[in-house]
PDB file of N, CA and C in Angstrom:
ATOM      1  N   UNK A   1     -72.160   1.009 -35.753  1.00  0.00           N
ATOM      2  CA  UNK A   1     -71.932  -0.269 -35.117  1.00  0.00           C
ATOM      3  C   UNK A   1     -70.430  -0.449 -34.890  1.00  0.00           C
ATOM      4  N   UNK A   2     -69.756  -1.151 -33.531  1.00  0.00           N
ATOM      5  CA  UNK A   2     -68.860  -0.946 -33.175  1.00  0.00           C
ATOM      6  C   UNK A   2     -68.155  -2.858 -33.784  1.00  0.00           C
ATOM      7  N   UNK A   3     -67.145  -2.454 -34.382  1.00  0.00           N
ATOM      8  CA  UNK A   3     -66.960  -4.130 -34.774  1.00  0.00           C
ATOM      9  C   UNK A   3     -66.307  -4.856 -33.301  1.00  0.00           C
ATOM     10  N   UNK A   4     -66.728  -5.772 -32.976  1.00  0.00           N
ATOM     11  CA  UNK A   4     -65.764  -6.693 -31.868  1.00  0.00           C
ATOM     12  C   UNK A   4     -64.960  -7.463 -32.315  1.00  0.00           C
ATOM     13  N   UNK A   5     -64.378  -7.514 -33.479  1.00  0.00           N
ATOM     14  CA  UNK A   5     -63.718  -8.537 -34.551  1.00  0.00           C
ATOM     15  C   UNK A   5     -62.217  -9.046 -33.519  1.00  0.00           C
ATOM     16  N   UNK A   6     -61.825  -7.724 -32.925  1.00  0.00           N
ATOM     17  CA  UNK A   6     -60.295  -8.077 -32.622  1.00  0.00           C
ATOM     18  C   UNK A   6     -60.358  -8.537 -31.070  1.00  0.00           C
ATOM     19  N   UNK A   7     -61.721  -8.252 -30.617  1.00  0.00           N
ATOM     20  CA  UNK A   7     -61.248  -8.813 -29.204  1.00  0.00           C
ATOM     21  C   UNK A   7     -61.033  -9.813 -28.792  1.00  0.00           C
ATOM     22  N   UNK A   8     -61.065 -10.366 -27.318  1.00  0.00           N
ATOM     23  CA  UNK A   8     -60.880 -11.177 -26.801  1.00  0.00           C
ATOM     24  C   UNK A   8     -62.376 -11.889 -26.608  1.00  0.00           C
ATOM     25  N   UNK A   9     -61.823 -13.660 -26.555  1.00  0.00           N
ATOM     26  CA  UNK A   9     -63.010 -14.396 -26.676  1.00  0.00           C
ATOM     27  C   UNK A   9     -63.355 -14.611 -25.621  1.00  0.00           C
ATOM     28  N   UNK A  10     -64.430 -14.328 -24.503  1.00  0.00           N
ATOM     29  CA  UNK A  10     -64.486 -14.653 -23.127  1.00  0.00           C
ATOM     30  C   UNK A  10     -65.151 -16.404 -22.896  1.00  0.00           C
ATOM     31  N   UNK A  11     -65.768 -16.500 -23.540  1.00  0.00           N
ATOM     32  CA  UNK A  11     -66.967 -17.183 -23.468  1.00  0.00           C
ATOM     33  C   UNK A  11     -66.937 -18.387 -24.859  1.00  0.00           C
ATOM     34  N   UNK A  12     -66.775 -19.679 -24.801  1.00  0.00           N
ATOM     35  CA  UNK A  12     -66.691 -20.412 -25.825  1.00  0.00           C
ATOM     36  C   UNK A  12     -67.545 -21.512 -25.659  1.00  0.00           C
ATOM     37  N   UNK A  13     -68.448 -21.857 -26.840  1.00  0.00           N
ATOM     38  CA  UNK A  13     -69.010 -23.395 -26.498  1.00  0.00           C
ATOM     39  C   UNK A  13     -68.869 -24.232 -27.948  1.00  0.00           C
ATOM     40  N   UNK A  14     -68.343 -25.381 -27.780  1.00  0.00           N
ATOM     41  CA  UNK A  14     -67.972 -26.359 -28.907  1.00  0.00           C
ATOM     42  C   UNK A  14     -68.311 -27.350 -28.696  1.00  0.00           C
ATOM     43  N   UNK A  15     -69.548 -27.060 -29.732  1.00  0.00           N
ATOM     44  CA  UNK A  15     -70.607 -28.680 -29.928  1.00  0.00           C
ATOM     45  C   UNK A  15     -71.021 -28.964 -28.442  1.00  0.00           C
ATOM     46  N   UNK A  16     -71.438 -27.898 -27.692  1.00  0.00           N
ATOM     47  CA  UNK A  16     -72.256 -28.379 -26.455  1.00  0.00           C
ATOM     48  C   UNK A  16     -73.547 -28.722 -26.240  1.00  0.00           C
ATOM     49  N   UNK A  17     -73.590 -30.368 -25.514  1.00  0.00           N
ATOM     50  CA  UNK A  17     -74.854 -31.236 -25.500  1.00  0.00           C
ATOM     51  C   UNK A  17     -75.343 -31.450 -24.497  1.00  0.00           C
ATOM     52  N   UNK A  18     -76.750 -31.394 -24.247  1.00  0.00           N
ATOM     53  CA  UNK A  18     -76.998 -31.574 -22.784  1.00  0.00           C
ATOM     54  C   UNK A  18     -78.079 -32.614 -22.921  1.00  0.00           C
ATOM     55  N   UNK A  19     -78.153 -33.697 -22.439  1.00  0.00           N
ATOM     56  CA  UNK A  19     -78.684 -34.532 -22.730  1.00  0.00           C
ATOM     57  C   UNK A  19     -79.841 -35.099 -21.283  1.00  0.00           C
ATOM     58  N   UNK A  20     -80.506 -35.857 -21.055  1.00  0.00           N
ATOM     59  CA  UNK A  20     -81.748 -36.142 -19.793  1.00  0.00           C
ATOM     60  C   UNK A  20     -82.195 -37.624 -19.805  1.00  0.00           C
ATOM     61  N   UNK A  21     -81.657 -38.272 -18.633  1.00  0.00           N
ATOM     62  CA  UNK A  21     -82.639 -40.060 -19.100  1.00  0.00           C
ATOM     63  C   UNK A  21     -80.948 -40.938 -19.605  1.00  0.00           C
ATOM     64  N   UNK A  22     -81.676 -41.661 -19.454  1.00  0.00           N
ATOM     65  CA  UNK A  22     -80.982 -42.959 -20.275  1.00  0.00           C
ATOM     66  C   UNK A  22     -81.796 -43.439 -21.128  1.00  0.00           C
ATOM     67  N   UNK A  23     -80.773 -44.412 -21.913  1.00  0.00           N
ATOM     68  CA  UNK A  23     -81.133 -44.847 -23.326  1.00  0.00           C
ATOM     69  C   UNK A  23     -82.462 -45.951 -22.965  1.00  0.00           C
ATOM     70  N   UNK A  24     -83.870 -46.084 -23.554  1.00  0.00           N
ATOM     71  CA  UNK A  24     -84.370 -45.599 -24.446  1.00  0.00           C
ATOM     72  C   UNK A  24     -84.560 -44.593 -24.503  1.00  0.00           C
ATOM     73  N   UNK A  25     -84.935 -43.974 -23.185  1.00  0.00           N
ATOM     74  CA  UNK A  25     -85.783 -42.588 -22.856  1.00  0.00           C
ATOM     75  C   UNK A  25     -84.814 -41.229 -22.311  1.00  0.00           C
ATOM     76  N   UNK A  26     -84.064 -41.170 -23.782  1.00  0.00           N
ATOM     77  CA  UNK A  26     -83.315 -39.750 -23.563  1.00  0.00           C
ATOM     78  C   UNK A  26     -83.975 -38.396 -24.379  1.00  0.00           C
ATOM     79  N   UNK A  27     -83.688 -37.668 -23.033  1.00  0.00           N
ATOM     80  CA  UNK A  27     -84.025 -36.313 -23.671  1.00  0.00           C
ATOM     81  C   UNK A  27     -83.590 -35.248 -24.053  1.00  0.00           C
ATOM     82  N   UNK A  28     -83.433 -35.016 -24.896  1.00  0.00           N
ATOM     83  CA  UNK A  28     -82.199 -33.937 -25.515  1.00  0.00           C
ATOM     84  C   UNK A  28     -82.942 -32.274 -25.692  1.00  0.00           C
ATOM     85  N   UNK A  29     -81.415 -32.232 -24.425  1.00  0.00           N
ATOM     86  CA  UNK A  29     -82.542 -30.474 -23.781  1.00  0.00           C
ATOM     87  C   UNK A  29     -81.347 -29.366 -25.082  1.00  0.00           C
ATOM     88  N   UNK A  30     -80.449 -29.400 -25.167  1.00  0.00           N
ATOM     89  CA  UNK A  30     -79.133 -28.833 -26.203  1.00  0.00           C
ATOM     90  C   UNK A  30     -78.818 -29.947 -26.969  1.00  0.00           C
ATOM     91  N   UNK A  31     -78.380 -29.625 -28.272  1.00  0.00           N
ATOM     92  CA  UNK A  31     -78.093 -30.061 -29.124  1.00  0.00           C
ATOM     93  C   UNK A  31     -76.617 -29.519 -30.137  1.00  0.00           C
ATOM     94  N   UNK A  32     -75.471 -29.917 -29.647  1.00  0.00           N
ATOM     95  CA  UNK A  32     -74.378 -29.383 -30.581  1.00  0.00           C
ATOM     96  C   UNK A  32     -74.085 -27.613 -30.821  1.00  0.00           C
ATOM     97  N   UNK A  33     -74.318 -27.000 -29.553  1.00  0.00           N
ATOM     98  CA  UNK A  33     -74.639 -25.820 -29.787  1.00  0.00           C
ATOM     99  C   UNK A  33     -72.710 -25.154 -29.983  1.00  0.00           C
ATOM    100  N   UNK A  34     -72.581 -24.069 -30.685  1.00  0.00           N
ATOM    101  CA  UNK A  34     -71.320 -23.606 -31.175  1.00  0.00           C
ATOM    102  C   UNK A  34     -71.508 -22.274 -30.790  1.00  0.00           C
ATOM    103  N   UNK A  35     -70.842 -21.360 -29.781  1.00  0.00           N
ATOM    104  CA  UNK A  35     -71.015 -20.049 -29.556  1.00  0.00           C
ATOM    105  C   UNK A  35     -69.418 -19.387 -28.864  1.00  0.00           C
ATOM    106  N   UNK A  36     -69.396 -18.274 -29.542  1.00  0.00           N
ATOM    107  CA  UNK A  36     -68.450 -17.352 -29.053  1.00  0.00           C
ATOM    108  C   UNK A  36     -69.252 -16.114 -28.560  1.00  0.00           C
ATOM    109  N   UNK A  37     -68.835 -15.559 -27.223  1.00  0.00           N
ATOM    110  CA  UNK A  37     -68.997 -14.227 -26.549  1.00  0.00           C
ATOM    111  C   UNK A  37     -67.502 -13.303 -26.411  1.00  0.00           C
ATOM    112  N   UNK A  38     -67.355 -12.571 -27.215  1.00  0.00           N
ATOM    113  CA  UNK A  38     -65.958 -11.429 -26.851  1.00  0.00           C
ATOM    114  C   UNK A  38     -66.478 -10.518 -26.172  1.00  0.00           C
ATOM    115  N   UNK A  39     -65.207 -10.125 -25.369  1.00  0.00           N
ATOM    116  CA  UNK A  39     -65.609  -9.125 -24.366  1.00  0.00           C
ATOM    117  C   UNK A  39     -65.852  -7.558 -25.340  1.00  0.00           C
ATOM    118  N   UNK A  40     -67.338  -7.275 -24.573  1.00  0.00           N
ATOM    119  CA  UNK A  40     -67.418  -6.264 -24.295  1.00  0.00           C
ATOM    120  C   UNK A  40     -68.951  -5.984 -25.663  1.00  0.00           C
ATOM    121  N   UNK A  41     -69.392  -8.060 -25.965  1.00  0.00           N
ATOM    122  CA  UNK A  41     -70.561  -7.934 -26.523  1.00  0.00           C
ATOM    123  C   UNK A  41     -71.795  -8.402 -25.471  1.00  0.00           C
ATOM    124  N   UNK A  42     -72.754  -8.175 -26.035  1.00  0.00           N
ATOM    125  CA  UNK A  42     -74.365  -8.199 -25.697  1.00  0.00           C
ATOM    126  C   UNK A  42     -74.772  -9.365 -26.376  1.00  0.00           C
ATOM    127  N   UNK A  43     -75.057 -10.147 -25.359  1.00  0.00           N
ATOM    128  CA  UNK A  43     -76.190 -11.317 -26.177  1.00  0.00           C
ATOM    129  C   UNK A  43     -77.304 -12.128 -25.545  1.00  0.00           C
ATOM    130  N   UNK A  44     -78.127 -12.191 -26.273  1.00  0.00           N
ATOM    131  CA  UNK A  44     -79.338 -12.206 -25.594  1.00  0.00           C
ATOM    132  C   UNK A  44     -79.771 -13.722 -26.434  1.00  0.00           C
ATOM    133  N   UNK A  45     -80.835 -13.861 -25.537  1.00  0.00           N
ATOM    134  CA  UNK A  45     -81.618 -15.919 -25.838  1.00  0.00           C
ATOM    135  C   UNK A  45     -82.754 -15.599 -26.288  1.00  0.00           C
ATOM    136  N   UNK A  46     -83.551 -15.894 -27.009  1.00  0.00           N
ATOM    137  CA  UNK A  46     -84.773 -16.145 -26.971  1.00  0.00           C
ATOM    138  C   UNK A  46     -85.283 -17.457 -27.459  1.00  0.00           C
ATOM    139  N   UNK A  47     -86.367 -18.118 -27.027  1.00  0.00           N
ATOM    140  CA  UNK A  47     -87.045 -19.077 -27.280  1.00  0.00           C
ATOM    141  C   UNK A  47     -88.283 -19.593 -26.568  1.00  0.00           C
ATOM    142  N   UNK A  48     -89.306 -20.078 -27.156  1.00  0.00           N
ATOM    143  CA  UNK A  48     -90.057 -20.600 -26.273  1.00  0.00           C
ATOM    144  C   UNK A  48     -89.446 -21.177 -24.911  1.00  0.00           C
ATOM    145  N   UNK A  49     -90.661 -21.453 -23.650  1.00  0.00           N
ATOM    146  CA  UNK A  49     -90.490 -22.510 -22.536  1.00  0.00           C
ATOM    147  C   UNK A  49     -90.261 -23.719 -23.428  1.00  0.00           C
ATOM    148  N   UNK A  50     -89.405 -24.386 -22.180  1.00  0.00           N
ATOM    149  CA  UNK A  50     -88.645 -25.213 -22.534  1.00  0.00           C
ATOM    150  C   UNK A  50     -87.657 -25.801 -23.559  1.00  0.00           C
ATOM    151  N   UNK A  51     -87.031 -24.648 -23.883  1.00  0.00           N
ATOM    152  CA  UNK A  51     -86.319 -24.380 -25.103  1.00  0.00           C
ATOM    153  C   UNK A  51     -84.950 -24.715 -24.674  1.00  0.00           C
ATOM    154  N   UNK A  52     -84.705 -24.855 -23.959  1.00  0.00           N
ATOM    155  CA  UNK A  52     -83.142 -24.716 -23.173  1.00  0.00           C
ATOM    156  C   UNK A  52     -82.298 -23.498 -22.693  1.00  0.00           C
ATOM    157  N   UNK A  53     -83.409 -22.488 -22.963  1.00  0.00           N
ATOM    158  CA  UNK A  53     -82.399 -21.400 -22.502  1.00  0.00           C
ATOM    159  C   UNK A  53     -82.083 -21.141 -21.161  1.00  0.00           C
ATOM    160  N   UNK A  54     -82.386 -21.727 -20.348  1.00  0.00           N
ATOM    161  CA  UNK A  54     -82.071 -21.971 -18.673  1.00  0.00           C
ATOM    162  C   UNK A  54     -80.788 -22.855 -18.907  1.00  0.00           C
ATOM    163  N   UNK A  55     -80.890 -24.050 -19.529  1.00  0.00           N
ATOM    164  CA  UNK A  55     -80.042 -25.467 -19.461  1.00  0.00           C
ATOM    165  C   UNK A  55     -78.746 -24.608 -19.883  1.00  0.00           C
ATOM    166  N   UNK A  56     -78.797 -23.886 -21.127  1.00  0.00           N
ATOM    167  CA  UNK A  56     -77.674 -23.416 -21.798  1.00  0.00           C
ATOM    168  C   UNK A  56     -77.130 -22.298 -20.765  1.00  0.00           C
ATOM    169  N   UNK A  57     -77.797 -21.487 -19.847  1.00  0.00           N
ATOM    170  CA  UNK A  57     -76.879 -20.611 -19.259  1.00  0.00           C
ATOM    171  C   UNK A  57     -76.531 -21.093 -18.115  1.00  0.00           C
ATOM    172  N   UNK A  58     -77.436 -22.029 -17.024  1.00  0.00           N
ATOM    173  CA  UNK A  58     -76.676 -23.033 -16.325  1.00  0.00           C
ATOM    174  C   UNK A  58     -75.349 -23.611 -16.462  1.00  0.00           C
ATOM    175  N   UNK A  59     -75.329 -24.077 -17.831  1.00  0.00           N
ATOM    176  CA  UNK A  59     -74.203 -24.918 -17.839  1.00  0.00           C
ATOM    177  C   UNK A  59     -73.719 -23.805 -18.392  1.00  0.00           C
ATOM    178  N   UNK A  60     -73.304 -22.553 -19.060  1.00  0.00           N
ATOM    179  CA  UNK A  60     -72.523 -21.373 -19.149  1.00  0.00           C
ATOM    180  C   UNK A  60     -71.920 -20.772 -17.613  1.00  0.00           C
ATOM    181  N   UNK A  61     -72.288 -21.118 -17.261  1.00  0.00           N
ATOM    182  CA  UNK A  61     -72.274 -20.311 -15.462  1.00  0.00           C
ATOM    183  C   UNK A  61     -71.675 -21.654 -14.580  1.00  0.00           C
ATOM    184  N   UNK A  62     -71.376 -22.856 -15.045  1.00  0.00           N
ATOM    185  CA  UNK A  62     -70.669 -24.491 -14.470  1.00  0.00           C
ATOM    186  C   UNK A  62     -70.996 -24.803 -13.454  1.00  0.00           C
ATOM    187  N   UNK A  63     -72.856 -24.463 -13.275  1.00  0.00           N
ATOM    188  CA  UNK A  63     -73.512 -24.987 -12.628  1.00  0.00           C
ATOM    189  C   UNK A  63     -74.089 -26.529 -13.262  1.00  0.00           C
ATOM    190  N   UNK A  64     -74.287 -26.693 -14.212  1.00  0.00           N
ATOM    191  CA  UNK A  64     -74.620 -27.790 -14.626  1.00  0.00           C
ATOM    192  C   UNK A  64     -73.829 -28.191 -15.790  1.00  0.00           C
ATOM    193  N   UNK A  65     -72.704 -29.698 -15.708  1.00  0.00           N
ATOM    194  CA  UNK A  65     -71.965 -30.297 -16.534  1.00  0.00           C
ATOM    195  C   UNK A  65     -72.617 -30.355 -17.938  1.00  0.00           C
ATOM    196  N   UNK A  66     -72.485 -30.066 -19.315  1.00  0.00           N
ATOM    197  CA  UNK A  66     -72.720 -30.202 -20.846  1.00  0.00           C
ATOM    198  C   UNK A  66     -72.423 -31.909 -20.681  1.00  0.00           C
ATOM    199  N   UNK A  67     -73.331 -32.767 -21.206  1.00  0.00           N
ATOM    200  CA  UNK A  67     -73.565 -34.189 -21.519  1.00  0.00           C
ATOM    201  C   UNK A  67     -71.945 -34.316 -22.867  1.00  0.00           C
ATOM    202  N   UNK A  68     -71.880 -33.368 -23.523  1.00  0.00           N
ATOM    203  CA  UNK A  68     -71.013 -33.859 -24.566  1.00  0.00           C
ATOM    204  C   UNK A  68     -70.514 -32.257 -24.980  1.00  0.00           C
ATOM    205  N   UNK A  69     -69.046 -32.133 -25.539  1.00  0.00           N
ATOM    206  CA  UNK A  69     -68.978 -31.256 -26.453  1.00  0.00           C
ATOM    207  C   UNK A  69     -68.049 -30.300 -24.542  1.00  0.00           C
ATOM    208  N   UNK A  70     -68.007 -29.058 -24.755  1.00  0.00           N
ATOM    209  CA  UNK A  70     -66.773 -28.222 -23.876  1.00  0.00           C
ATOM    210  C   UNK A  70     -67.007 -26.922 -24.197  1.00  0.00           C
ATOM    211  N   UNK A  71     -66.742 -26.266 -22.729  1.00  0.00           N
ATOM    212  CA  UNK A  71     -67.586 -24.750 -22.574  1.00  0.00           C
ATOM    213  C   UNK A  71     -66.163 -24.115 -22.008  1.00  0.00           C
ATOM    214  N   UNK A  72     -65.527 -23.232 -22.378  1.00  0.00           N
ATOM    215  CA  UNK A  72     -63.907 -22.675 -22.326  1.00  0.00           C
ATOM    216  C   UNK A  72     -64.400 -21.382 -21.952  1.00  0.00           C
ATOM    217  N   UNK A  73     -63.739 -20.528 -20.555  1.00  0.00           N
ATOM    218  CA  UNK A  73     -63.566 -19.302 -20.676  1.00  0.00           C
ATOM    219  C   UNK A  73     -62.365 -18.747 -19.935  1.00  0.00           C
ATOM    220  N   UNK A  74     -62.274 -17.794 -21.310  1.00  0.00           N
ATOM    221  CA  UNK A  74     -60.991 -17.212 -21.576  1.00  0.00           C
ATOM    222  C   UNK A  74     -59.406 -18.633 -21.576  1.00  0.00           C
ATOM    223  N   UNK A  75     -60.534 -19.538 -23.049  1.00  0.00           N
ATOM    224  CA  UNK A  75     -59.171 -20.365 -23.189  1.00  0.00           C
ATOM    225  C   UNK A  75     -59.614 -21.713 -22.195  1.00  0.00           C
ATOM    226  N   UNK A  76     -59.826 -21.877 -21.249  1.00  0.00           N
ATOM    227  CA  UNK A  76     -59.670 -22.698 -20.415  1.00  0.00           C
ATOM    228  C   UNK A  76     -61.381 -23.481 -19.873  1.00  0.00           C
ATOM    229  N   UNK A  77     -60.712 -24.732 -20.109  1.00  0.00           N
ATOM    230  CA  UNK A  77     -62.463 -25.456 -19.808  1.00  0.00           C
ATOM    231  C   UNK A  77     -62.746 -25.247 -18.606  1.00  0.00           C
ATOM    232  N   UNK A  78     -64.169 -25.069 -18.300  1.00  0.00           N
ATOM    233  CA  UNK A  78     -64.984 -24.654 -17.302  1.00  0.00           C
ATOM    234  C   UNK A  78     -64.831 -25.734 -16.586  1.00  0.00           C
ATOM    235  N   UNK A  79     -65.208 -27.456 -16.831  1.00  0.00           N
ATOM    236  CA  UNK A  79     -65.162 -28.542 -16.031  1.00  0.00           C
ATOM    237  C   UNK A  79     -63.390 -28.302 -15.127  1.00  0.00           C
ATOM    238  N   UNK A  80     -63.871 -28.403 -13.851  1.00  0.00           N
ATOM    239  CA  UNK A  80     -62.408 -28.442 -13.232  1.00  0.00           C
ATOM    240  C   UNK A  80     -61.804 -27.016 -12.379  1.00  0.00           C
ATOM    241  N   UNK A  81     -62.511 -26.252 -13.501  1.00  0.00           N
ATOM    242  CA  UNK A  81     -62.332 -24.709 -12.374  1.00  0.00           C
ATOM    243  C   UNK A  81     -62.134 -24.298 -11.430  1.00  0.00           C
ATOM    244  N   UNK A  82     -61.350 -23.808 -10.815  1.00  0.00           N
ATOM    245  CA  UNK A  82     -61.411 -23.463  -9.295  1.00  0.00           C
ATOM    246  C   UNK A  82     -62.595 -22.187  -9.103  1.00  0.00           C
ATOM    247  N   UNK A  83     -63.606 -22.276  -8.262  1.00  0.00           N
ATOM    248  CA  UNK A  83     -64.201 -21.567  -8.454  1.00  0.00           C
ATOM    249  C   UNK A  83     -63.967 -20.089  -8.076  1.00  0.00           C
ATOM    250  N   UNK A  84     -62.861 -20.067  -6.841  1.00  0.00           N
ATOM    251  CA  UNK A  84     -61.755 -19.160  -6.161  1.00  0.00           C
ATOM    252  C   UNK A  84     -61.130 -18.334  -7.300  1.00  0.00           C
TER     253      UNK A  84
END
């Protein structure tokens, strides 16, 4: 096994929330999720339908805004990006 300890972090999510509805009727598709990807790892989702694993790579990819919490790559928040 190859360690990735020293690389670089491509991919960051801190406390990312994705939330559906207004208050009464909110639906909470993510919940506080915490993830690092360094270059040059493999990572894979699993979960049942409707689990969020669409919601979570959507909003990994800044197609769809995180309700709460900030998705950084390489350092720099995704909201605002030039997509250029």
């Amino acid at each position: 096994m190859v360690s990735l300890e020293g690389q670089e972090v491509l991919v960051e999510l801190r406390d990312v929330t994705k939330t559906y509805g207004r208050a009464p009727n909110v639906f909470v598709a993510i919940e506080r999720v915490n993830l690092r990807i360094r270059a040059g790892e493999f990572v894979g989702m699993l979960g049942p339908s409707g689990s969020g694993k669409s919601t979570l790579l959507r909003m990994i990819a800044g197609l769809t805004p995180p309700s709460a919490g900030e998705i950084l790559y390489r350092g720099q928040r995704l909201a605002g990006v030039n997509p250029h």
